[in-house]
Protein backbone atom coordinates (compact mmCIF):
# COMPACT_ATOMS: atom_id res chain seq x y z
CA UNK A 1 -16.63 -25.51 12.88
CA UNK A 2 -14.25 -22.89 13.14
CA UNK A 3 -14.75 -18.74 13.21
CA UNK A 4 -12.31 -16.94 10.77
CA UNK A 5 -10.78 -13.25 11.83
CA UNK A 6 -9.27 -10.99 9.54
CA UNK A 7 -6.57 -8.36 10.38
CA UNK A 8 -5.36 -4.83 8.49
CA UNK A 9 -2.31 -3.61 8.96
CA UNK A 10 -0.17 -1.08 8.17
CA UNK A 11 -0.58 2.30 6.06
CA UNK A 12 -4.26 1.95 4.23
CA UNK A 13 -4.99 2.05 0.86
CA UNK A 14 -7.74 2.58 -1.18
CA UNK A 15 -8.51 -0.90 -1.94
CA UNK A 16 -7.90 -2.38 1.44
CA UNK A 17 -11.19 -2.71 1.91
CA UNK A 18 -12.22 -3.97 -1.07
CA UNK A 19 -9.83 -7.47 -0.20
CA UNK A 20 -11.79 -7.71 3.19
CA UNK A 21 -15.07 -7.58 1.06
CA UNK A 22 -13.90 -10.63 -0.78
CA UNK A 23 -13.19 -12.29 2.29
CA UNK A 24 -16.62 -11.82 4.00
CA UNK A 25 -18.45 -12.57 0.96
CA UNK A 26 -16.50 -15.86 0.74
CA UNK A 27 -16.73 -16.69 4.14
CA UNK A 28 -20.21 -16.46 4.15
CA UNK A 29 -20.74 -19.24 1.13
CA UNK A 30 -19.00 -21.41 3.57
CA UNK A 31 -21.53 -21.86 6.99
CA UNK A 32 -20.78 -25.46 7.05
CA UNK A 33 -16.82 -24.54 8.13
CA UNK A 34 -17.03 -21.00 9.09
CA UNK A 35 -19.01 -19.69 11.99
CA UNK A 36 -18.65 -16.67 12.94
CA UNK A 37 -16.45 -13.87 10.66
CA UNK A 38 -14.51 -11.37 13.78
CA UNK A 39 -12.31 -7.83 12.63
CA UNK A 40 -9.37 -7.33 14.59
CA UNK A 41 -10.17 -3.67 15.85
CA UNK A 42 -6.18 -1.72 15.02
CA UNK A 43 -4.78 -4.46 13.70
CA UNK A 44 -2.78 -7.18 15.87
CA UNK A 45 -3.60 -5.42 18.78
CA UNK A 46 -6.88 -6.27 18.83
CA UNK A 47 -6.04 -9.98 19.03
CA UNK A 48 -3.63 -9.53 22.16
CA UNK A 49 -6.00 -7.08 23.83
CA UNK A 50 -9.25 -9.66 23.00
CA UNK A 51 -11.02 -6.76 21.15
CA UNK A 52 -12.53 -8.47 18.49
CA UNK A 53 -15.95 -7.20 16.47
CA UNK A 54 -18.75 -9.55 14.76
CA UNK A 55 -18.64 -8.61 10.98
CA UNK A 56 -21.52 -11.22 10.57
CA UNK A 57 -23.69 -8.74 12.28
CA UNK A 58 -23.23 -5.67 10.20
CA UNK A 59 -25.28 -4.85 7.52
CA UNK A 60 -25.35 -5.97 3.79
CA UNK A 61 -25.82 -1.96 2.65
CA UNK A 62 -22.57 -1.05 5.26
CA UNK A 63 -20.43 -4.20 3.66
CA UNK A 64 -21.44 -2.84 0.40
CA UNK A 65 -19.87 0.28 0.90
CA UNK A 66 -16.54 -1.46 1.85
CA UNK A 67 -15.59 -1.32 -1.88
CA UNK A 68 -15.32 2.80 -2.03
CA UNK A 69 -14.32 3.02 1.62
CA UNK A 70 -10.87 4.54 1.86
CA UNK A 71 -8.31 3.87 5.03
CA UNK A 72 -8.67 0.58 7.63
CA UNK A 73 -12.50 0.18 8.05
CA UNK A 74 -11.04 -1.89 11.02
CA UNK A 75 -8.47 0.36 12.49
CA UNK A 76 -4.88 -0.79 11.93
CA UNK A 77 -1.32 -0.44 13.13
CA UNK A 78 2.46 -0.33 13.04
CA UNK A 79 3.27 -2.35 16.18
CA UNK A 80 6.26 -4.54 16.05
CA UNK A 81 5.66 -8.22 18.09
CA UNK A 82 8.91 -9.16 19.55
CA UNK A 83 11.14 -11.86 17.87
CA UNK A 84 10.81 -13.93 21.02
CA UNK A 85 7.62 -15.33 19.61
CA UNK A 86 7.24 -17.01 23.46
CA UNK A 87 6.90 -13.56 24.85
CA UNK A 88 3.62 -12.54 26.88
CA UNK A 89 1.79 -10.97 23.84
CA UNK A 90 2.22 -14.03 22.26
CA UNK A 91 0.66 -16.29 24.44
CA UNK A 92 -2.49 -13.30 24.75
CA UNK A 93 -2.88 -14.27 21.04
CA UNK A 94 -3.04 -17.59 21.34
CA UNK A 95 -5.18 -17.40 24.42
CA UNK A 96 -7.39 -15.45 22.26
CA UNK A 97 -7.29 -17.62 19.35
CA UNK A 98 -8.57 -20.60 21.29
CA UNK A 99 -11.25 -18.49 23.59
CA UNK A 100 -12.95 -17.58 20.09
CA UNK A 101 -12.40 -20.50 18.48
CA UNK A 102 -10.44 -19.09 15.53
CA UNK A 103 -9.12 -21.37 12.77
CA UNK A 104 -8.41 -18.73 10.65
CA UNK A 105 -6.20 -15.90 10.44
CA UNK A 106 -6.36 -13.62 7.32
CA UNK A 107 -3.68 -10.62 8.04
CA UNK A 108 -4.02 -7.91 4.97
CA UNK A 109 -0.60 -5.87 4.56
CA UNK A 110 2.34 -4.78 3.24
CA UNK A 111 6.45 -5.66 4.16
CA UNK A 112 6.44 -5.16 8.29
CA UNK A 113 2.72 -6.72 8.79
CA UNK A 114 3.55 -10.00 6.98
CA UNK A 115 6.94 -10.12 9.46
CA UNK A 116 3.78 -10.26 11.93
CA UNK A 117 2.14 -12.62 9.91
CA UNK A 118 5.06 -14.94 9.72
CA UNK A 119 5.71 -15.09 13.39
CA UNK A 120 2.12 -16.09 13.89
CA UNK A 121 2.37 -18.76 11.35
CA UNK A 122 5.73 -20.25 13.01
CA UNK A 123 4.17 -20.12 16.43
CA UNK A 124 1.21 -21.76 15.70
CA UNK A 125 3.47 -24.44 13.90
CA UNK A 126 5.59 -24.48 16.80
CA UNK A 127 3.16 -25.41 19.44
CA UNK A 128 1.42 -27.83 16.96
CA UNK A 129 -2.18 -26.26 16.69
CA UNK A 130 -3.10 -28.11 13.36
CA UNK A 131 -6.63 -26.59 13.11
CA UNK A 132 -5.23 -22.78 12.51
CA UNK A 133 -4.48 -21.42 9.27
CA UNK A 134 -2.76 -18.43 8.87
CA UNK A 135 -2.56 -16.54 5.27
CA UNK A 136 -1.18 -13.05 4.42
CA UNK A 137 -3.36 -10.30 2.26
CA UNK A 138 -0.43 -8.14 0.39
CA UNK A 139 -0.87 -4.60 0.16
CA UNK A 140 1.29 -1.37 0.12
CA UNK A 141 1.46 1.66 -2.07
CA UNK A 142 4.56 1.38 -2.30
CA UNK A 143 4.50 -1.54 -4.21
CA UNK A 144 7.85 -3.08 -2.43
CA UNK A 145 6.67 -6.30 -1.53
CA UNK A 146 8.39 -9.62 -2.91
CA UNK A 147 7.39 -12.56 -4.73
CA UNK A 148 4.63 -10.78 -6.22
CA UNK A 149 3.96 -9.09 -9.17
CA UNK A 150 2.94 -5.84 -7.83
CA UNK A 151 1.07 -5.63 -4.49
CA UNK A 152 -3.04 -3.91 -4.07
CA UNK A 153 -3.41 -0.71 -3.39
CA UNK A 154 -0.17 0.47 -5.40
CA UNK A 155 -2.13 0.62 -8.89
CA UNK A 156 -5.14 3.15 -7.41
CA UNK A 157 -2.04 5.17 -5.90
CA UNK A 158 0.08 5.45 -9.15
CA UNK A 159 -3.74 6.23 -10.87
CA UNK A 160 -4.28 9.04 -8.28
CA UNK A 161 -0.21 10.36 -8.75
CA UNK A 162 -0.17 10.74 -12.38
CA UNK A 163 -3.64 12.65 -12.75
CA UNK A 164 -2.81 15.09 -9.92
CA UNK A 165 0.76 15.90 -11.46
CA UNK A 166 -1.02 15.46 -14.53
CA UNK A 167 -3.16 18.30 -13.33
CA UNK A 168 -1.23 20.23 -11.51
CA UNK A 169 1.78 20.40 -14.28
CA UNK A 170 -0.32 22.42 -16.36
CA UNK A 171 -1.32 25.30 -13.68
CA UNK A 172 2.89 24.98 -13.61
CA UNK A 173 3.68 25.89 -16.96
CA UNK A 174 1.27 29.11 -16.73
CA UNK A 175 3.30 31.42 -16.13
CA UNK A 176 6.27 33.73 -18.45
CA UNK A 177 8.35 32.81 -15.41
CA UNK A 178 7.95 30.29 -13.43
CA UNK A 179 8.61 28.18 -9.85
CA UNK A 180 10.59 25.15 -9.72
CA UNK A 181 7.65 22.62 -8.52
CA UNK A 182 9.09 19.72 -6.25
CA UNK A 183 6.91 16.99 -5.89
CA UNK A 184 7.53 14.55 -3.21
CA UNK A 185 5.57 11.18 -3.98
CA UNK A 186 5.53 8.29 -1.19
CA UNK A 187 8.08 5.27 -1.36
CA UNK A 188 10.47 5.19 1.39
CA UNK A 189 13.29 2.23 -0.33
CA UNK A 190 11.28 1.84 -3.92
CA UNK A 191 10.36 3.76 -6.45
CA UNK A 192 7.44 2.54 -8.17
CA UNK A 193 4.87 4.79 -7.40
CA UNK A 194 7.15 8.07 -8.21
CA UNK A 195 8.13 6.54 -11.43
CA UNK A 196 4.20 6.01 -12.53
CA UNK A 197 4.41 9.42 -13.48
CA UNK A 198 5.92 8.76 -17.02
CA UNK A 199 3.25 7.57 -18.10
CA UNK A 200 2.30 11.04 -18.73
CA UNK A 201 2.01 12.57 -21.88
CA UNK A 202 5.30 14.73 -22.37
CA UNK A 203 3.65 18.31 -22.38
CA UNK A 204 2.70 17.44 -18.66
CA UNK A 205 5.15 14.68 -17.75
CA UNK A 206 7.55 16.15 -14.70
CA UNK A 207 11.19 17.53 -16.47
CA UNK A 208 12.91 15.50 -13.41
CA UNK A 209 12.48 11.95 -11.55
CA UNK A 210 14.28 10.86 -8.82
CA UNK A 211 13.84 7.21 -7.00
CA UNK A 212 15.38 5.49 -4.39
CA UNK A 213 17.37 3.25 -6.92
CA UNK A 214 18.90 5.94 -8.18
CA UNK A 215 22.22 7.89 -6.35
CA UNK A 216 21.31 11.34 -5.65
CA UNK A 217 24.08 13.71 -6.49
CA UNK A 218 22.48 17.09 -5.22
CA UNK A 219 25.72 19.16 -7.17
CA UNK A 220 24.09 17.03 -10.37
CA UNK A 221 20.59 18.09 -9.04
CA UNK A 222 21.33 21.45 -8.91
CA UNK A 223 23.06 21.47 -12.35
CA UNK A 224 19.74 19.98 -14.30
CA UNK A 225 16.84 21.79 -12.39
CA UNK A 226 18.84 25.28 -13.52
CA UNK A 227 19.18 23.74 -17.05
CA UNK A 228 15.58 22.90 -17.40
CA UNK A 229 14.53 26.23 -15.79
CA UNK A 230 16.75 28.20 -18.15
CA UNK A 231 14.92 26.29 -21.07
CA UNK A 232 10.89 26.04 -19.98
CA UNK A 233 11.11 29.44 -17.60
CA UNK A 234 9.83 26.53 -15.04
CA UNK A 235 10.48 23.20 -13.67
CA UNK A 236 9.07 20.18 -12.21
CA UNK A 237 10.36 17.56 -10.14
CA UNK A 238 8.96 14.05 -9.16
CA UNK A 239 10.90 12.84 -5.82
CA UNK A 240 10.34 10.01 -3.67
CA UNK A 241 9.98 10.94 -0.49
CA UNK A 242 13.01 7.89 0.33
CA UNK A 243 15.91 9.52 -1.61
CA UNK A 244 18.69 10.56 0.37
CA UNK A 245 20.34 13.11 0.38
CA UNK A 246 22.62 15.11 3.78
CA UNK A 247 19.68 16.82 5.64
CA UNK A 248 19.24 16.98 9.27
CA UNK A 249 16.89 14.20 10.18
CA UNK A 250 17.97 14.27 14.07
CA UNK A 251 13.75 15.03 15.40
CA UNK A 252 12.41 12.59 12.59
CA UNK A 253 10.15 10.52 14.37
CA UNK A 254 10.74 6.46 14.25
CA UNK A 255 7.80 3.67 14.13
CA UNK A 256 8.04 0.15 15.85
CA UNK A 257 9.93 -1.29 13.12
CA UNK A 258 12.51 1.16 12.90
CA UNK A 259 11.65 3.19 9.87
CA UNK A 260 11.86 6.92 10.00
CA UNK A 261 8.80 8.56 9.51
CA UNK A 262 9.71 10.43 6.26
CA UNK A 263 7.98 13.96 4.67
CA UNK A 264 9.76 16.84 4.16
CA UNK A 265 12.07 15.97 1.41
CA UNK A 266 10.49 18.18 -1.37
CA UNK A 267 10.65 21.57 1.17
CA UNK A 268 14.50 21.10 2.22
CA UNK A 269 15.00 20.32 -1.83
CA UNK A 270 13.46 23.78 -2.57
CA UNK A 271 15.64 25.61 0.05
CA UNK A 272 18.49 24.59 -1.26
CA UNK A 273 17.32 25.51 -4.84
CA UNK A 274 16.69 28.81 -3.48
CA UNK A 275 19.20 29.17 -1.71
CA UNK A 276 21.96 28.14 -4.43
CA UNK A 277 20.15 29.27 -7.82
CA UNK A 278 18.11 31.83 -6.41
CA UNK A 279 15.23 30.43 -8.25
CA UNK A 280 11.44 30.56 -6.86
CA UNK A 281 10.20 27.16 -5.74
CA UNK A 282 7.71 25.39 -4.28
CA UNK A 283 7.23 22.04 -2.32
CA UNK A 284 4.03 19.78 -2.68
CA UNK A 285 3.81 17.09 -0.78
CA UNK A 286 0.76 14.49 -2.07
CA UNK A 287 0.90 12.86 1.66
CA UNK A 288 -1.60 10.52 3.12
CA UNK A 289 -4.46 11.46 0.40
CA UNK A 290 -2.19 9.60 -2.74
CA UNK A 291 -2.75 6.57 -0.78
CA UNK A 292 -6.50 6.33 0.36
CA UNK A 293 -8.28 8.22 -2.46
CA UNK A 294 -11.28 6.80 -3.70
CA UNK A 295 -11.71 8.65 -6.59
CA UNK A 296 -8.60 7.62 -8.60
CA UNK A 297 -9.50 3.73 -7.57
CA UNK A 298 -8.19 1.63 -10.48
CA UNK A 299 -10.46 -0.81 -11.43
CA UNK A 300 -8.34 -3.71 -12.17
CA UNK A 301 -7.12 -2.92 -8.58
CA UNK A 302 -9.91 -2.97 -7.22
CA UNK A 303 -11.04 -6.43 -9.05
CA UNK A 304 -7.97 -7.94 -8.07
CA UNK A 305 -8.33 -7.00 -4.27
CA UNK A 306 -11.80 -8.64 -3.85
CA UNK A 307 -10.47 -11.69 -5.50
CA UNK A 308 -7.49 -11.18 -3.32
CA UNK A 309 -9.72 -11.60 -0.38
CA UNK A 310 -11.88 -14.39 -1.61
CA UNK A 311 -8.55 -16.77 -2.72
CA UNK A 312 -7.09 -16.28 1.03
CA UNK A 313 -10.44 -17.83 2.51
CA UNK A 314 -10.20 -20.53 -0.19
CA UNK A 315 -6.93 -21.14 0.81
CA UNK A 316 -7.18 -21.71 4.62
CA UNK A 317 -9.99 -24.00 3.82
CA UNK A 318 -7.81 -25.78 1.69
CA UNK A 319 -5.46 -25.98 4.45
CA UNK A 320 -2.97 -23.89 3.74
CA UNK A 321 -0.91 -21.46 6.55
CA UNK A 322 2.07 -20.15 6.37
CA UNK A 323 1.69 -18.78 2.81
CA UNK A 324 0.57 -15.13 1.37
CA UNK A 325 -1.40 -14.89 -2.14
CA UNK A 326 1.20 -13.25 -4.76
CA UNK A 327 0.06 -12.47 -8.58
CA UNK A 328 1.89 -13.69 -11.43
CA UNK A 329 1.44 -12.22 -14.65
CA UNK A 330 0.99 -14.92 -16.99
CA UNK A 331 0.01 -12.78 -20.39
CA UNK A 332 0.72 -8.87 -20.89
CA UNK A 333 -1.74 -8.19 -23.89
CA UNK A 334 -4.34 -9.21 -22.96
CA UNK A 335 -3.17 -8.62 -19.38
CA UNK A 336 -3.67 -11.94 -17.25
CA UNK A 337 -2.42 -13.09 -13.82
CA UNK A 338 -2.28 -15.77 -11.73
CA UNK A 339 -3.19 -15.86 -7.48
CA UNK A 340 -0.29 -17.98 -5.93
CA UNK A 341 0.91 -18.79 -2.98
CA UNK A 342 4.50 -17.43 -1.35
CA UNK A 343 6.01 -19.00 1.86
CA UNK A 344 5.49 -15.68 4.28
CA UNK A 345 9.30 -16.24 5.21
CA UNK A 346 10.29 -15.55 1.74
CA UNK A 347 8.19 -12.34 2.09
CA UNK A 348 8.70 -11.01 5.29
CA UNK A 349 10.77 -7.77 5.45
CA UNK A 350 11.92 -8.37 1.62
CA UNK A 351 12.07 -5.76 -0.39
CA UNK A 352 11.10 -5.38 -4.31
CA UNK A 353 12.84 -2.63 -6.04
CA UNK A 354 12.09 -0.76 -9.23
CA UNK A 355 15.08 -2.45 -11.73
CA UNK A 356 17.71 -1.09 -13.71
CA UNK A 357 16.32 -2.30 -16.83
CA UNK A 358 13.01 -0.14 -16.13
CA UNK A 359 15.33 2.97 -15.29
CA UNK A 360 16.90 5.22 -18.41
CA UNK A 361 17.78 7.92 -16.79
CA UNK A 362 16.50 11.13 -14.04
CA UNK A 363 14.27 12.12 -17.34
CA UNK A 364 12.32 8.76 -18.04
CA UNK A 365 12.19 5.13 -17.22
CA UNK A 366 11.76 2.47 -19.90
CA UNK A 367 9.42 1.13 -22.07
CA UNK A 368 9.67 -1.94 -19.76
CA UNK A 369 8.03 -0.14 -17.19
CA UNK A 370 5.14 1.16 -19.14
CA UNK A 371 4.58 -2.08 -20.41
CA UNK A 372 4.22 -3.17 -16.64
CA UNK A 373 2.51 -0.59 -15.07
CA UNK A 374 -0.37 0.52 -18.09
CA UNK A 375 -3.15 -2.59 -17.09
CA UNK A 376 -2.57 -2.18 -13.50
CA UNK A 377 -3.80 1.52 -13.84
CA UNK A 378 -6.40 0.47 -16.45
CA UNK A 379 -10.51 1.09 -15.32
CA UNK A 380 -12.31 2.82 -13.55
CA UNK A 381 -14.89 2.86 -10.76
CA UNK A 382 -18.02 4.62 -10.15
CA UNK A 383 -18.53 5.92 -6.72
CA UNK A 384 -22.02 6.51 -5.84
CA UNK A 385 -23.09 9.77 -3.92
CA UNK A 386 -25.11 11.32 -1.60
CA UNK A 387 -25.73 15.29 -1.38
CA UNK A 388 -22.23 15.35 -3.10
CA UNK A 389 -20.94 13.21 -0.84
CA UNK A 390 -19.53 9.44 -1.64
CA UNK A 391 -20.66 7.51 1.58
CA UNK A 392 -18.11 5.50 3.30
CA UNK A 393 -19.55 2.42 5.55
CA UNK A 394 -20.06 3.41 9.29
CA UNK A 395 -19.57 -0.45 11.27
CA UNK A 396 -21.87 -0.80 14.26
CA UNK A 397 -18.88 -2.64 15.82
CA UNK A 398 -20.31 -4.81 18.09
CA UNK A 399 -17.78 -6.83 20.35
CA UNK A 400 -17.27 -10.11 20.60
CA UNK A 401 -17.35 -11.36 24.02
């Protein structure tokens, strides 16, 4: 019998927690072939530094909670292994593997953490341990990942994106004369989640939408935020925070994997506007709350993350490693997918974009898109409260030794 630990990764999301729900409860119908069910305390790290925590001992009402927790209940990370996959940290994972008697690795998350996931697939391949299976969770917000039809987590984001705009485009439009409102909406290479917003009615849908996909001519920029002002006595603009454009990103801070930590987009937009139209502006910036909101949790999301969790348990059992669960949308009305199963190498470090066909123009994106993204953002959940409050599990983590 064989003890199965399960790894988060990367930037939360709402959901996240909800997949590692489906994997404990699935786990536990299996005693015969699981023993004992470890978290990997901030992510991979907690499998080179042996700081592991018994999820078996926590209790039901806690796991419970899991499914309107926000963020990594287990702590996560953005560390980068090496590509030497015979380097020290390595061998501390494997060391650790066989001291707890692991035969199976679930790691949840998005583009970078199944590049982790895929190097401890090959090395376990590599030195021929037959008895562990390794299977990747997807998730990301920014809905990048390939061989997949969208990844968990993205369809609570896009849920919470277009009712704050949604919201916040009417206190906009209250005045004679307005501001030009930049929103900057997270997607560093794709734009998926800043493109949810037309599916906003058009009284509140932004004027303006800008993705990675698209060039950014700021002289064009410039030219259609004054025409729109001129017209409405306002504007607003949905950016993702990835478009590029000649700013001075010289003290941008850069993660293990290389990726500049982005922000600020929306702000150096609006001094430029103000500085070359003279127009009032100002910069909103969604940051880390568009991604781990309960509140806004879609409920096909979150359905599809629990099964999520429960098909990559199935799977190991089965025998499978090397492989990530994908979704394949099989029928659009009534909206249907499949759980697959990708080779992680296909995966790793790939990159989904939003497509031309989905794209009209910086005013709207297609009926392709809507198609798409309307059942992903379809549901919703009911959070239960306390004094006003929505409790969020509290783990006793207690270690494994």
């Amino acid at each position: 019998m064989k003890n199965l630990v399960y790894i988060q990764s990367g930037g939360p999301t709402s959901v996240i927690n909800s997949s590692l729900y489906g994997a404990i409860k699935e786990a536990k119908k299996h005693p015969d072939l699981i023993g004992h069910i470890y978290g990997s305390t901030h992510g991979i790290e907690g499998l080179i530094d042996d700081n592991l925590i018994d999820l078996g001992l926590e209790d039901d009402e806690q796991i419970e909670l899991l499914l309107q927790t926000p963020g990594s209940i287990l702590g996560t990370t953005r560390k980068k292994l090496p590509k030497d996959i015979h380097s020290a940290e390595y061998a501390k994972i494997i060391e650790n593997i066989k001291k707890h008697n692991i035969g199976y690795v679930l790691i949840n998350g998005g583009n970078d953490s199944m590049d982790t996931c895929n190097k401890i697939a090959k090395l376990v391949k590599e030195l021929a341990i037959e008895d562990v299976k390794v299977i990747g969770v997807p998730k990301t917000i920014d809905n990048d990942l390939a061989c997949t039809d969208h990844s968990l987590g993205f369809p609570s984001a896009a849920k919470f994106v277009m009712n704050a705009v949604n919201a916040f485009s009417v206190d906009a439009g209250c005045f004679k004369k307005g501001k030009v409102h930049v929103v900057e909406i997270m997607g560093r290479d794709a734009g998926w989640l800043t493109a949810s917003v037309d599916l906003l009615p058009e009284a509140t849908r932004p004027h303006l939408i800008y993705l990675p996909e698209m060039t950014f001519d700021l002289e064009h920029f410039l030219a259609d935020v004054k025409k729109v002002y001129d017209e409405k006595g306002y504007a607003l603009v949905a950016i993702s925070e990835g478009i590029k454009f000649e700013r001075d990103m010289t003290n941008v801070r850069v993660d293990g994997f290389g990726h500049a930590q982005l922000g600020g987009a929306a702000s150096e937009l609006c001094r430029i506007i103000e500085n070359r139209l003279d127009l009032p502006t100002r910069a909103v910036e969604f940051s880390i709350v568009q991604r781990a909101f309960p509140g806004y949790v879609s409920l096909t999301d979150r359905k599809e993350a629990i099964m999520t969790g429960k098909k990559a348990v199935q799977a190991a059992l089965k025998g499978k490693t090397g492989k990530m669960i994908v979704f394949k949308r099989v029928s659009q009305n009534p909206y249907k997918i499949k759980y697959q199963l990708a080779p992680l190498s296909k995966v790793a470090n790939a990159v989904s974009h939003v497509t031309q066909e989905m794209m009209v123009d910086n005013t709207r994106m297609s009926d392709k898109f809507r198609e798409y993204l309307r059942p992903l953002v379809d549901g919703e959940v009911k959070l239960t409260y306390k004094n006003g409050i929505a409790p969020v599990t509290v783990l006793k983590r207690i270690k494994v030794k």
